[in-house]
N, C-alpha and C. Protein backbone atom coordinates (compact mmCIF):
# COMPACT_ATOMS: atom_id res chain seq x y z
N UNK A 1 16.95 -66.76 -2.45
CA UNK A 1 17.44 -65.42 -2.52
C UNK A 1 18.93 -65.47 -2.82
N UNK A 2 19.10 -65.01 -3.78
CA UNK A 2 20.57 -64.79 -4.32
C UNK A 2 21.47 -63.78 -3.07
N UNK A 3 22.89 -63.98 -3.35
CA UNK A 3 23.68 -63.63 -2.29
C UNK A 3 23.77 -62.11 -2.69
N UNK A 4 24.04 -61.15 -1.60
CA UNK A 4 23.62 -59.57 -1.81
C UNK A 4 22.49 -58.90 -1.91
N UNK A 5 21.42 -59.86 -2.04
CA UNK A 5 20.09 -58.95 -2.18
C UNK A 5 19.48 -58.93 -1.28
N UNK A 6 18.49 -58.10 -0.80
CA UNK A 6 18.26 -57.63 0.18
C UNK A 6 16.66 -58.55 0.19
N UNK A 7 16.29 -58.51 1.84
CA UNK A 7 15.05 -58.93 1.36
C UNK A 7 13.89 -57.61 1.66
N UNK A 8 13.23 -57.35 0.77
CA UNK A 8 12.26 -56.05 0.49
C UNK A 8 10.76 -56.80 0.46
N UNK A 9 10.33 -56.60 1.52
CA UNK A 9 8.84 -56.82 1.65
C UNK A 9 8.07 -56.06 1.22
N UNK A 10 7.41 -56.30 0.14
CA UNK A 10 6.74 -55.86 -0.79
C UNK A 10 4.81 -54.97 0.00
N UNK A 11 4.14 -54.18 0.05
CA UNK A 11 3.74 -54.06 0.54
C UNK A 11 1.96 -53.19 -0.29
N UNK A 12 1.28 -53.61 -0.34
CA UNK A 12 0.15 -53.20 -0.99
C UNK A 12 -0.87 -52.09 0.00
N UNK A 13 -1.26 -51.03 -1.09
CA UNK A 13 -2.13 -50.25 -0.43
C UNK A 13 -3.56 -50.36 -0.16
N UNK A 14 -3.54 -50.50 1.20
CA UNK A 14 -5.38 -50.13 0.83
C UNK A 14 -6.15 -49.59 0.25
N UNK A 15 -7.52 -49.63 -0.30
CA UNK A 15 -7.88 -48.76 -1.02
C UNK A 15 -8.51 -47.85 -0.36
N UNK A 16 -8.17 -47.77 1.01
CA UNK A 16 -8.89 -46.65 1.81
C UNK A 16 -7.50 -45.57 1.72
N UNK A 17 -6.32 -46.23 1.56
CA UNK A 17 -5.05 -45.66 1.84
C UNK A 17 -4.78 -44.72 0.38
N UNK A 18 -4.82 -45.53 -0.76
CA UNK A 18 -5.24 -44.98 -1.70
C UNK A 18 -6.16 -43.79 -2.03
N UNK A 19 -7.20 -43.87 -1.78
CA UNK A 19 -7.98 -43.07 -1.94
C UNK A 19 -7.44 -41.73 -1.02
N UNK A 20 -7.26 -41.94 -0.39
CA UNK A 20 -6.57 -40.99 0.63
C UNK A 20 -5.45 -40.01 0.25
N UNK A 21 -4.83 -40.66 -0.42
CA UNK A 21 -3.50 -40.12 -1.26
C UNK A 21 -4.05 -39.31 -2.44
N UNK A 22 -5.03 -40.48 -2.94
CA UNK A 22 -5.51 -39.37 -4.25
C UNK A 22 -6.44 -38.25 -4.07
N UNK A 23 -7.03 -37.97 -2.91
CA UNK A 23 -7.63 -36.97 -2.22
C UNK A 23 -6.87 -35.68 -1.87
N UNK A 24 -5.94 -36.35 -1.44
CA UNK A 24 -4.51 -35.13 -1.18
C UNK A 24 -4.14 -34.38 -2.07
N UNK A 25 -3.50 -35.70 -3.13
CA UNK A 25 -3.21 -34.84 -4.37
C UNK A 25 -3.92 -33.95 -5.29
N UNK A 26 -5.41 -34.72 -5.38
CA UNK A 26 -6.63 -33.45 -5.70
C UNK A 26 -6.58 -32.16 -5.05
N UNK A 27 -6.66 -32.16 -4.05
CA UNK A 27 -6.47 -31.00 -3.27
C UNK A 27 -5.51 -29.92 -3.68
N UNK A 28 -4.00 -30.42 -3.44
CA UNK A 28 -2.80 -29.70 -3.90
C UNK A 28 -2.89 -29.01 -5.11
N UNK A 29 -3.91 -30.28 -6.13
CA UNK A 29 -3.29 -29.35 -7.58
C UNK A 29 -4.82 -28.11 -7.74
N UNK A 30 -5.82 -28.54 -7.10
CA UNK A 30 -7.39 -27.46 -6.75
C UNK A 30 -5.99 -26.07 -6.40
N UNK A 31 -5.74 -26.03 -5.32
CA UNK A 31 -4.82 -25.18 -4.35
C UNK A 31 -3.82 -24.56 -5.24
N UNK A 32 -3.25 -25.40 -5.83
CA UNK A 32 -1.99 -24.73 -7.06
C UNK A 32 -2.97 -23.62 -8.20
N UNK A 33 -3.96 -24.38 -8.60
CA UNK A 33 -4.92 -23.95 -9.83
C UNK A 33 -5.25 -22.74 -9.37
N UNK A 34 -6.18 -22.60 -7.84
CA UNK A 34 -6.71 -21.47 -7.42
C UNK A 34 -5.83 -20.56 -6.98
N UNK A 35 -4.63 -20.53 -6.66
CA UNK A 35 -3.63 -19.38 -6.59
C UNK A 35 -2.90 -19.01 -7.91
N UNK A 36 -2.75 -19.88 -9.09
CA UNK A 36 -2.46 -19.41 -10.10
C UNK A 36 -3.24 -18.60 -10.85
N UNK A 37 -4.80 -18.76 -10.83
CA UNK A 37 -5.83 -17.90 -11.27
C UNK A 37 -6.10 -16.72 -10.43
N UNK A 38 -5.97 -16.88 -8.89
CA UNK A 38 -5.65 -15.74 -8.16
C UNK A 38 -5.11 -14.58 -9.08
N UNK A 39 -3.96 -15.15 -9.18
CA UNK A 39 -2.37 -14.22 -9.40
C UNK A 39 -3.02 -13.66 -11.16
N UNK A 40 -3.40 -14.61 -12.22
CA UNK A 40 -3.99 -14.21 -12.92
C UNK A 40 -4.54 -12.59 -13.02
N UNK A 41 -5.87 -13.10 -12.55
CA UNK A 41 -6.99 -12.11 -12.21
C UNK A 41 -6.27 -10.89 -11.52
N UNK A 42 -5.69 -10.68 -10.27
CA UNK A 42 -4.77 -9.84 -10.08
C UNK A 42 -3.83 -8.85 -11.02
N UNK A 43 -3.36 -9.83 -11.87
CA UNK A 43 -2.47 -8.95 -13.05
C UNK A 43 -3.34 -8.53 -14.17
N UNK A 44 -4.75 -9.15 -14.62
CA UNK A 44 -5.71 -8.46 -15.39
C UNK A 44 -6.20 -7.40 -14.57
N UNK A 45 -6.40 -7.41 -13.21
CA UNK A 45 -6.88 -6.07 -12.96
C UNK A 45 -6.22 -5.06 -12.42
N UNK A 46 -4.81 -5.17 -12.70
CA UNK A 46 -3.86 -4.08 -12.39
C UNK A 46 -3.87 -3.41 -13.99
N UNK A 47 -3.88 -4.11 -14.49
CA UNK A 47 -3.46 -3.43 -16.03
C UNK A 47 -4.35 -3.86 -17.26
N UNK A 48 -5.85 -2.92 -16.54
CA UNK A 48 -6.96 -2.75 -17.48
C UNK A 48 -7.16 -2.48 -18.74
N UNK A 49 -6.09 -1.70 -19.02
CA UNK A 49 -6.14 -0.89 -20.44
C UNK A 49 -5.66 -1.50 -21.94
N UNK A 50 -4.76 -2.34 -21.39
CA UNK A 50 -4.76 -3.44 -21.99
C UNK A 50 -3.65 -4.49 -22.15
N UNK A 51 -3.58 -5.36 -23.04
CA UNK A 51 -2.49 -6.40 -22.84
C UNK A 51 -0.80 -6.19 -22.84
N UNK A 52 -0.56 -5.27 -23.43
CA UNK A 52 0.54 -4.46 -23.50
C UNK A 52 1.13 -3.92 -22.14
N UNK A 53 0.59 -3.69 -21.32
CA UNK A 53 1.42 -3.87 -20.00
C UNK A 53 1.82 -2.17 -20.11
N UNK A 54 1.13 -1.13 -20.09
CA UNK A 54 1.92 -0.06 -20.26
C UNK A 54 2.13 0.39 -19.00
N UNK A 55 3.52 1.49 -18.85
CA UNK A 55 3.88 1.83 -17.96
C UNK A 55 4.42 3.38 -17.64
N UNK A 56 3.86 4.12 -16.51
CA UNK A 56 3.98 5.33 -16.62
C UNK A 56 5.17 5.66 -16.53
N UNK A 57 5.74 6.79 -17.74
CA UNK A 57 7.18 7.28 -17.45
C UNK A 57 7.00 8.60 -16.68
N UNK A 58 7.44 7.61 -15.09
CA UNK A 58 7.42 8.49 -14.31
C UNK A 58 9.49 9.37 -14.02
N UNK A 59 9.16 10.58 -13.98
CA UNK A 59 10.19 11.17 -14.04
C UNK A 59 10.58 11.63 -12.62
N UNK A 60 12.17 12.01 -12.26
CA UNK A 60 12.60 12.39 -11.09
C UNK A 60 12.27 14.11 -11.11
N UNK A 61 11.80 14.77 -9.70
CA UNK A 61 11.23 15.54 -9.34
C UNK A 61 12.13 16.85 -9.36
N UNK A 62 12.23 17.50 -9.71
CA UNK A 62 13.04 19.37 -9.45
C UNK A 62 12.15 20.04 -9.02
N UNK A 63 13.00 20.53 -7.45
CA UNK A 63 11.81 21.97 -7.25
C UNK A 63 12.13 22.73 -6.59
N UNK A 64 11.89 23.90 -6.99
CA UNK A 64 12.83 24.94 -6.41
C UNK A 64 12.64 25.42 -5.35
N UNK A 65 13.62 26.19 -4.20
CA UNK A 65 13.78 26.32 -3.01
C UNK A 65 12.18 26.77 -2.31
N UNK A 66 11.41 27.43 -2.95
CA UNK A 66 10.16 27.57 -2.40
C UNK A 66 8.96 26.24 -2.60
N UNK A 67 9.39 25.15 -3.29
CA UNK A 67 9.04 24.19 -3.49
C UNK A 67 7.86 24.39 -4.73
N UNK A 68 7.91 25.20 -5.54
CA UNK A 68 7.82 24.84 -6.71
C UNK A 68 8.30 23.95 -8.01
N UNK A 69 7.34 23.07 -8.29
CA UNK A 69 7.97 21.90 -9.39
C UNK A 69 7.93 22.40 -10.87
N UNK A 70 8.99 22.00 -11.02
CA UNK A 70 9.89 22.66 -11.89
C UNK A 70 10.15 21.35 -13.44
N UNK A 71 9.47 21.77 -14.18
CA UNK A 71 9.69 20.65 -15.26
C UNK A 71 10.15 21.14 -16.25
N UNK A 72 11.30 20.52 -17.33
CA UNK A 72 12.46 20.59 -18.14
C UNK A 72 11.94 20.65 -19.56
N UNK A 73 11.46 21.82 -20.21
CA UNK A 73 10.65 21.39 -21.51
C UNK A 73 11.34 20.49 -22.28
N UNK A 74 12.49 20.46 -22.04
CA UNK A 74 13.16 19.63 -22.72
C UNK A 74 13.06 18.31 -23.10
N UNK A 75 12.77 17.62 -21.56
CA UNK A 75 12.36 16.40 -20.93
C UNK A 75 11.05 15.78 -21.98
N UNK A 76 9.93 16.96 -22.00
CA UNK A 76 8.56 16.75 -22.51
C UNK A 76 8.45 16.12 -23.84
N UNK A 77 7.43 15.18 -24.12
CA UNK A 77 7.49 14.47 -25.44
C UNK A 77 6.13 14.05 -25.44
N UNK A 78 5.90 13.12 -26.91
CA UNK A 78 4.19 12.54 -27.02
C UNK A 78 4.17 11.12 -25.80
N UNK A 79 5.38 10.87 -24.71
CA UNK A 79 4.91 9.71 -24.11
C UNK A 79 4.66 11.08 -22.75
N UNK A 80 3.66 10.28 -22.55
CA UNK A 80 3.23 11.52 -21.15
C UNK A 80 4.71 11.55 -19.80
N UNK A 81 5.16 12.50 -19.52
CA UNK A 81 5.60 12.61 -18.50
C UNK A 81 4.87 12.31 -16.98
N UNK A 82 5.14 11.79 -15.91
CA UNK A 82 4.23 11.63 -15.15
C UNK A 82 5.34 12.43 -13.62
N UNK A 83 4.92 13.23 -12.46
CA UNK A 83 5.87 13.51 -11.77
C UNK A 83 4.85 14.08 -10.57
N UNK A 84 5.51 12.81 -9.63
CA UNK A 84 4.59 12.25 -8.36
C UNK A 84 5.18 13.40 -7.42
N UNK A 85 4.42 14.24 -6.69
CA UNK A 85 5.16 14.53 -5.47
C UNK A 85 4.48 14.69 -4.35
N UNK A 86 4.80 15.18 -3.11
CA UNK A 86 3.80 15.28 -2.19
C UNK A 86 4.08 16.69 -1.47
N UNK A 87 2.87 17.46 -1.59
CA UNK A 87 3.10 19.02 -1.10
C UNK A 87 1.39 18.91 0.52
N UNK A 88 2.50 19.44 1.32
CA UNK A 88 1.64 19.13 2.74
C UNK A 88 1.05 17.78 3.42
N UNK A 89 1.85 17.04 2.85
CA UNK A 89 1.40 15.32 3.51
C UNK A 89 0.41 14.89 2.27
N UNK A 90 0.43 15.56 1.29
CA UNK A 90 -0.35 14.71 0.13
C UNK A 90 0.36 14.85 -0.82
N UNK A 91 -0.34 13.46 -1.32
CA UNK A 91 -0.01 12.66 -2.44
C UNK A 91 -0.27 13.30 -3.84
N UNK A 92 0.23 13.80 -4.79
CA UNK A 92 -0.62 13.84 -5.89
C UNK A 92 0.48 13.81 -7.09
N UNK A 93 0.14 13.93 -8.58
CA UNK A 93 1.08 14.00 -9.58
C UNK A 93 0.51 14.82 -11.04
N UNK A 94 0.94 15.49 -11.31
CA UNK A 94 1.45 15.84 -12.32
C UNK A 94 2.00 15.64 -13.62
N UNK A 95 1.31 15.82 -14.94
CA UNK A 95 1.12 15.48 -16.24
C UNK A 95 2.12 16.00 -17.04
N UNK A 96 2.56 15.81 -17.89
CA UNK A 96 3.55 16.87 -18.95
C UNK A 96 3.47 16.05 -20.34
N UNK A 97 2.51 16.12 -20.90
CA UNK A 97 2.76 15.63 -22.80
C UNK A 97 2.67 16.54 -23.99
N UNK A 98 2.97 16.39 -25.21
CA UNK A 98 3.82 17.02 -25.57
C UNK A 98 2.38 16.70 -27.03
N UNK A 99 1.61 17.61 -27.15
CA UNK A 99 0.23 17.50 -28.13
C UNK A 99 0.94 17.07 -29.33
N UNK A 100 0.27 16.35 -30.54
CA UNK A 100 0.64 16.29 -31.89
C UNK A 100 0.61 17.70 -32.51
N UNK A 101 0.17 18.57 -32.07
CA UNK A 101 0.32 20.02 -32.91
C UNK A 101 1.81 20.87 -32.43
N UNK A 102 2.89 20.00 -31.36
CA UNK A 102 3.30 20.29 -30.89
C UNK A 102 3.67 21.32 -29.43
N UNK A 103 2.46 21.73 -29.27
CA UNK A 103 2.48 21.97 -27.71
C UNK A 103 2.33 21.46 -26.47
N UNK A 104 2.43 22.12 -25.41
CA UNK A 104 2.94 21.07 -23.85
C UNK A 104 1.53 21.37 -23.41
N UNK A 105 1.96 20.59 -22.71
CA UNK A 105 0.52 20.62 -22.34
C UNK A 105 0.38 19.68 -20.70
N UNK A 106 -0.05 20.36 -19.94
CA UNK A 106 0.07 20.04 -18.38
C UNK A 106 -1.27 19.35 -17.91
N UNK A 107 -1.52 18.94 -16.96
CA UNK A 107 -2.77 18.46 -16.24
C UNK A 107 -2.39 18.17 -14.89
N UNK A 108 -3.37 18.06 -13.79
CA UNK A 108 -3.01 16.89 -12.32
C UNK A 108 -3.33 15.49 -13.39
N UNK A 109 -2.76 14.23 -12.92
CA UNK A 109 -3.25 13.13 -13.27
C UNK A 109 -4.39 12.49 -11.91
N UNK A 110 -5.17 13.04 -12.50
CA UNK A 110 -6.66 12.63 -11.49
C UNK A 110 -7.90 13.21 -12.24
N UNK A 111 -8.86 11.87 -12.07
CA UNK A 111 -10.13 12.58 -13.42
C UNK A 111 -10.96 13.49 -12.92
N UNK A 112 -11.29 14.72 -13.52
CA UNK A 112 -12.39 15.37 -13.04
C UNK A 112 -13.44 14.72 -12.48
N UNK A 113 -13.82 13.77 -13.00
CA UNK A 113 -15.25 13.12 -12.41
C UNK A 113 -14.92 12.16 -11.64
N UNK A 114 -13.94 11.17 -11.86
CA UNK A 114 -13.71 10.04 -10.68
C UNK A 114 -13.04 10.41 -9.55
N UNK A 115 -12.16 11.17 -9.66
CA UNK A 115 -11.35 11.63 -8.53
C UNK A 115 -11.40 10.92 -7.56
N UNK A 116 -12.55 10.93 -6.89
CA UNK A 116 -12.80 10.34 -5.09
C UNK A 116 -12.94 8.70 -5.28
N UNK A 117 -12.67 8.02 -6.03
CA UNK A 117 -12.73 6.94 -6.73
C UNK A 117 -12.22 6.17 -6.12
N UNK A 118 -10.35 7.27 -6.27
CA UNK A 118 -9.29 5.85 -5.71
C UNK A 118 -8.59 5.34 -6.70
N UNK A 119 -9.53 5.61 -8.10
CA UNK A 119 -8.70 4.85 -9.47
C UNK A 119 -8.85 6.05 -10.33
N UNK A 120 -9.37 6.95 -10.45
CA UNK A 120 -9.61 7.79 -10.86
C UNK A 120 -8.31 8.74 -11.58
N UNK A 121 -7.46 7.97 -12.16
CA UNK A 121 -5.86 8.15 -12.54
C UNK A 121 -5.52 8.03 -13.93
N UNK A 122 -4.97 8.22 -14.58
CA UNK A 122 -4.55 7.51 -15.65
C UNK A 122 -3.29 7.41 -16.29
N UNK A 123 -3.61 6.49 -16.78
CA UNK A 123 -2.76 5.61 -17.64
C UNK A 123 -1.97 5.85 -19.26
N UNK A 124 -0.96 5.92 -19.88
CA UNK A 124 -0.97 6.26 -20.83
C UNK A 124 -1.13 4.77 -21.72
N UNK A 125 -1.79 5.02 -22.86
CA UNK A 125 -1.43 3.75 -23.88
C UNK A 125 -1.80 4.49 -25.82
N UNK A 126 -0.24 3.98 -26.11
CA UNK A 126 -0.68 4.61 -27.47
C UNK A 126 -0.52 6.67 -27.26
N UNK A 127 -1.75 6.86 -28.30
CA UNK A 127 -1.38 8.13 -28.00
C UNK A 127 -3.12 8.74 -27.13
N UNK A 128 -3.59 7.78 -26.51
CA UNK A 128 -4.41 8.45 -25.47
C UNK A 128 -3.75 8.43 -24.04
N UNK A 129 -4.79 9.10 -23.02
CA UNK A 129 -4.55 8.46 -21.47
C UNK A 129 -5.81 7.59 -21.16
N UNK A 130 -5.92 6.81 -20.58
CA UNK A 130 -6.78 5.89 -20.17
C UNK A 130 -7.15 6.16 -18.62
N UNK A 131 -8.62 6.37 -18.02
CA UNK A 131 -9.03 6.87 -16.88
C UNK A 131 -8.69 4.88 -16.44
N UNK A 132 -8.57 4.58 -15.17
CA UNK A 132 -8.27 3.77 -14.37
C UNK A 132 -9.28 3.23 -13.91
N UNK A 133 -10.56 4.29 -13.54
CA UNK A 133 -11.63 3.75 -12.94
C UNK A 133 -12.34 3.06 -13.60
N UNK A 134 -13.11 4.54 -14.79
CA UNK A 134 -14.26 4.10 -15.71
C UNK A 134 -13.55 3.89 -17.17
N UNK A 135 -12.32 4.21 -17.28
CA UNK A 135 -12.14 3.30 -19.34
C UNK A 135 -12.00 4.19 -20.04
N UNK A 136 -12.76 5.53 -19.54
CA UNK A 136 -12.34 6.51 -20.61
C UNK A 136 -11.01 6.73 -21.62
N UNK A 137 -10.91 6.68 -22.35
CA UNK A 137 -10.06 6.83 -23.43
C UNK A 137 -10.00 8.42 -23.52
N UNK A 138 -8.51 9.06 -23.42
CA UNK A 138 -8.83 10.89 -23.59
C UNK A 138 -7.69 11.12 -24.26
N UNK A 139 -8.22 11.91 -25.78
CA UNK A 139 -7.04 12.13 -26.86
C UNK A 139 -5.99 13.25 -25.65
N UNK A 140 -4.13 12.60 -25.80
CA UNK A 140 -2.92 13.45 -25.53
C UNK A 140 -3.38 15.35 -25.91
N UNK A 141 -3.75 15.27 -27.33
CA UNK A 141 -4.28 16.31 -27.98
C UNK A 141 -5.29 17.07 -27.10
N UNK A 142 -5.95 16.38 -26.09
CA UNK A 142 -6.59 17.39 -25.41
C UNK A 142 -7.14 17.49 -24.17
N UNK A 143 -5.42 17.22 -23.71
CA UNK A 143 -5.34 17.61 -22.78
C UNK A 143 -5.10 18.86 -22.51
N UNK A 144 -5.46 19.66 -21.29
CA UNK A 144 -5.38 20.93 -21.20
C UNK A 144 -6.53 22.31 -21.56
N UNK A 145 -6.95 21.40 -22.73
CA UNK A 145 -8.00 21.74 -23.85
C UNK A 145 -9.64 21.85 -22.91
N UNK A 146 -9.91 20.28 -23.34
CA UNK A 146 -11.29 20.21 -21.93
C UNK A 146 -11.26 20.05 -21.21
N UNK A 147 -12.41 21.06 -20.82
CA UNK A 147 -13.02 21.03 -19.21
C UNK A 147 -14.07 20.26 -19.19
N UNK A 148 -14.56 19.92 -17.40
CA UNK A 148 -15.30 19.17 -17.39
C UNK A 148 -15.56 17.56 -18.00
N UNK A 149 -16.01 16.95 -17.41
CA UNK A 149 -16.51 15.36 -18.21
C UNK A 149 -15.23 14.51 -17.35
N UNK A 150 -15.11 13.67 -18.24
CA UNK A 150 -14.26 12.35 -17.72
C UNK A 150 -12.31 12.75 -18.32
N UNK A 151 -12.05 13.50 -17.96
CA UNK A 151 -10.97 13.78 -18.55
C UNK A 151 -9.45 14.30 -17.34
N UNK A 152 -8.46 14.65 -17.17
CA UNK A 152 -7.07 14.81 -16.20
C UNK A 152 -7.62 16.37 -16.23
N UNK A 153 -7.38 16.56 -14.61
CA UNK A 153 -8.05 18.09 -14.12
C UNK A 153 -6.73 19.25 -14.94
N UNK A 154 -7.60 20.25 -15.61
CA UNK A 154 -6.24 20.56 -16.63
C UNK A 154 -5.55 21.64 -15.56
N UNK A 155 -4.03 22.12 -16.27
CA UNK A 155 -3.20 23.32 -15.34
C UNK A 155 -3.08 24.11 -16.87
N UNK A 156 -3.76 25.13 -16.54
CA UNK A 156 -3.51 26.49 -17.67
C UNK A 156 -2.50 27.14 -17.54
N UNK A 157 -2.56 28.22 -18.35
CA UNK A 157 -1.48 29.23 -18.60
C UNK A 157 -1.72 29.80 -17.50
N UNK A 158 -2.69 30.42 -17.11
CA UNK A 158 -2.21 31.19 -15.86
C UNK A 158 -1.62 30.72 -14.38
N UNK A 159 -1.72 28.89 -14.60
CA UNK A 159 -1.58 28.53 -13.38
C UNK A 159 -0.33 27.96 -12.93
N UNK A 160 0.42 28.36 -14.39
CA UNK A 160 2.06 28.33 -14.27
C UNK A 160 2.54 29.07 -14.90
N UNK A 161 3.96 29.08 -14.68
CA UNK A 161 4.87 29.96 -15.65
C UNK A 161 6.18 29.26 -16.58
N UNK A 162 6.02 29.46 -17.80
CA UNK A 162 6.51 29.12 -18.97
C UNK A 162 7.88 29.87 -19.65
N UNK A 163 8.99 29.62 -19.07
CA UNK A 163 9.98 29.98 -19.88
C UNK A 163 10.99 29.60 -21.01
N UNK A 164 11.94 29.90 -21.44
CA UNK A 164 12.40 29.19 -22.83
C UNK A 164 12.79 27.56 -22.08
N UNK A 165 13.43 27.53 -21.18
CA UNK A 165 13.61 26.39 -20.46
C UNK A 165 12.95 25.22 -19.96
N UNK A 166 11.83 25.94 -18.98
CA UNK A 166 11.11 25.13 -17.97
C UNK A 166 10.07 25.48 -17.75
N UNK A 167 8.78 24.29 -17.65
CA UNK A 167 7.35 25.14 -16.88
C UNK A 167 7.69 25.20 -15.09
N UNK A 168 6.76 26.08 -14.70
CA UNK A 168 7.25 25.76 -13.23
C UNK A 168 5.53 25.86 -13.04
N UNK A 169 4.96 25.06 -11.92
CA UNK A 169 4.42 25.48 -11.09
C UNK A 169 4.43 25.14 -10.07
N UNK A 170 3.41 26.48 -9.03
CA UNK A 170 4.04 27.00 -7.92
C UNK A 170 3.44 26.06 -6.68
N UNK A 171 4.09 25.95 -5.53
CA UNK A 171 3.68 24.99 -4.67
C UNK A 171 2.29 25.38 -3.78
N UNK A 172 2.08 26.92 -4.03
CA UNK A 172 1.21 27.15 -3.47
C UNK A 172 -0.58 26.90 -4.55
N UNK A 173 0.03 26.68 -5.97
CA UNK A 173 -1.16 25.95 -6.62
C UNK A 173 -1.20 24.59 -6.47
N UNK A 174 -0.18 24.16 -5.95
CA UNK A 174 0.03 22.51 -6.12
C UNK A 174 -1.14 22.09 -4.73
N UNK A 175 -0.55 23.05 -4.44
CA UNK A 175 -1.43 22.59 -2.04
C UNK A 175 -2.86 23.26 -2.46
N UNK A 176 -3.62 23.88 -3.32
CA UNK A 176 -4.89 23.72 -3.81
C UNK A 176 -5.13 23.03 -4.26
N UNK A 177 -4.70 22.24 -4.88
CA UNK A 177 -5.03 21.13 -5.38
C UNK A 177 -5.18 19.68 -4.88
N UNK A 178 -4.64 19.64 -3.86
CA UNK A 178 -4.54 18.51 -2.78
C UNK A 178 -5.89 17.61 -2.27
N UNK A 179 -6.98 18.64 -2.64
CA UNK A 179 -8.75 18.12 -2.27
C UNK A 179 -8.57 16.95 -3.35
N UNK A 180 -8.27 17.05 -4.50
CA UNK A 180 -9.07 16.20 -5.51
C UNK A 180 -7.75 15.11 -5.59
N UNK A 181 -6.98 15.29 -4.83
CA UNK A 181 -6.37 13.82 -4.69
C UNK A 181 -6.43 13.02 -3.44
N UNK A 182 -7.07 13.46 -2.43
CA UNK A 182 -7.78 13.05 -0.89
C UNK A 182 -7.62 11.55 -1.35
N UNK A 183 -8.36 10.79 -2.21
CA UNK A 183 -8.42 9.09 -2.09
C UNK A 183 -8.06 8.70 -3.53
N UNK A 184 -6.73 9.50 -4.16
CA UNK A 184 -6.05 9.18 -5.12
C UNK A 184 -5.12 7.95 -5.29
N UNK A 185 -5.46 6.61 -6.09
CA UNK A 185 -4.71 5.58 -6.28
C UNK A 185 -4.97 4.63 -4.58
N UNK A 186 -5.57 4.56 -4.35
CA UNK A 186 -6.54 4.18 -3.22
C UNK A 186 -6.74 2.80 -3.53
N UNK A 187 -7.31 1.51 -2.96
CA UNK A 187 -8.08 0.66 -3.13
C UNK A 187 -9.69 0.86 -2.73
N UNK A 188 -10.94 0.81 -3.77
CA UNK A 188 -11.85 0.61 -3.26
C UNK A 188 -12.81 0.04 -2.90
């Protein structure tokens, strides 16, 4: 042994010791794999509609002293407005897009038919809305338009008021409306 070197006893593994190690490490990367596909699957089923990742432009809330919500025609365009609020301890929201023929056009965002769902919501992508639950695809264009079927529960002319400015509606239509968002955006 040369002067300065150390003496290092060299030391061999069993192959029980071995195996042991490589058992571990199987494990770890199983464990890494199955939480990365976790997380996967998770982000495919948050954002069904499709790969594009769309995201609701949700807007900040105005409402006037009697707690009527109060929206800015101004604001309104072909990307849907979305405007969450809560009237009597519920949850619900409110539509505002702006038709290709150029009119506004309101809805609750909750489907006539899924409603009690939980997913029963939608989504904008492109120039439809996309139901959350069942896939439906529903032309911007008509909203407001149909009733019934798989489509955003519509708000008519009579169920607000329309000035050069602003739509408003009133809080006391908003708190009727509160049934069909009971298990709105829910897990089910």
């Amino acid at each position: 042994m040369k002067k300065g070197q150390k003496n290092v006893k060299q030391t061999k593994n069993k192959p029980s010791e071995q195996l042991k190690y490589g058992m571990i490490s199987i494990l770890a990367l199983v464990i890494i794999v199955g939480v990365g596909m976790l997380s996967k699957r998770d982000a495919v089923k948050s954002n069904e509609i499709s790969s594009d990742n769309p995201v609701q432009n949700t807007q900040e809330i105005l409402l006037s002293e009697e707690g009527d919500l109060i929206i800015p025609i101004e604001d309104v365009s072909e990307e849907a407005n979305f405007y969450p609020l809560e009237v009597d301890g519920s949850k619900l929201e409110v539509l505002a897009v702006k038709a290709p023929d150029g009119t506004i056009r309101t809805a609750f965002n909750t489907c006539q038919i899924c409603y009690s769902s939980g997913r029963g919501y939608y989504v904008q992508d492109g120039d439809v809305l996309v139901c959350q639950n069942c896939g439906n695809r529903f032309q911007t264009s008509d909203v407001e338009i149909a009733r019934g079927g798989c489509n955003p529960v519509p708000i008519f002319d009579e169920d607000k008021v329309i000035d050069e400015k602003n739509i408003i509606i009133s809080s006391d239509f908003l708190a009727k409306a509160s049934g069909i968002f009971a298990n709105w955006k829910n897990e089910y």
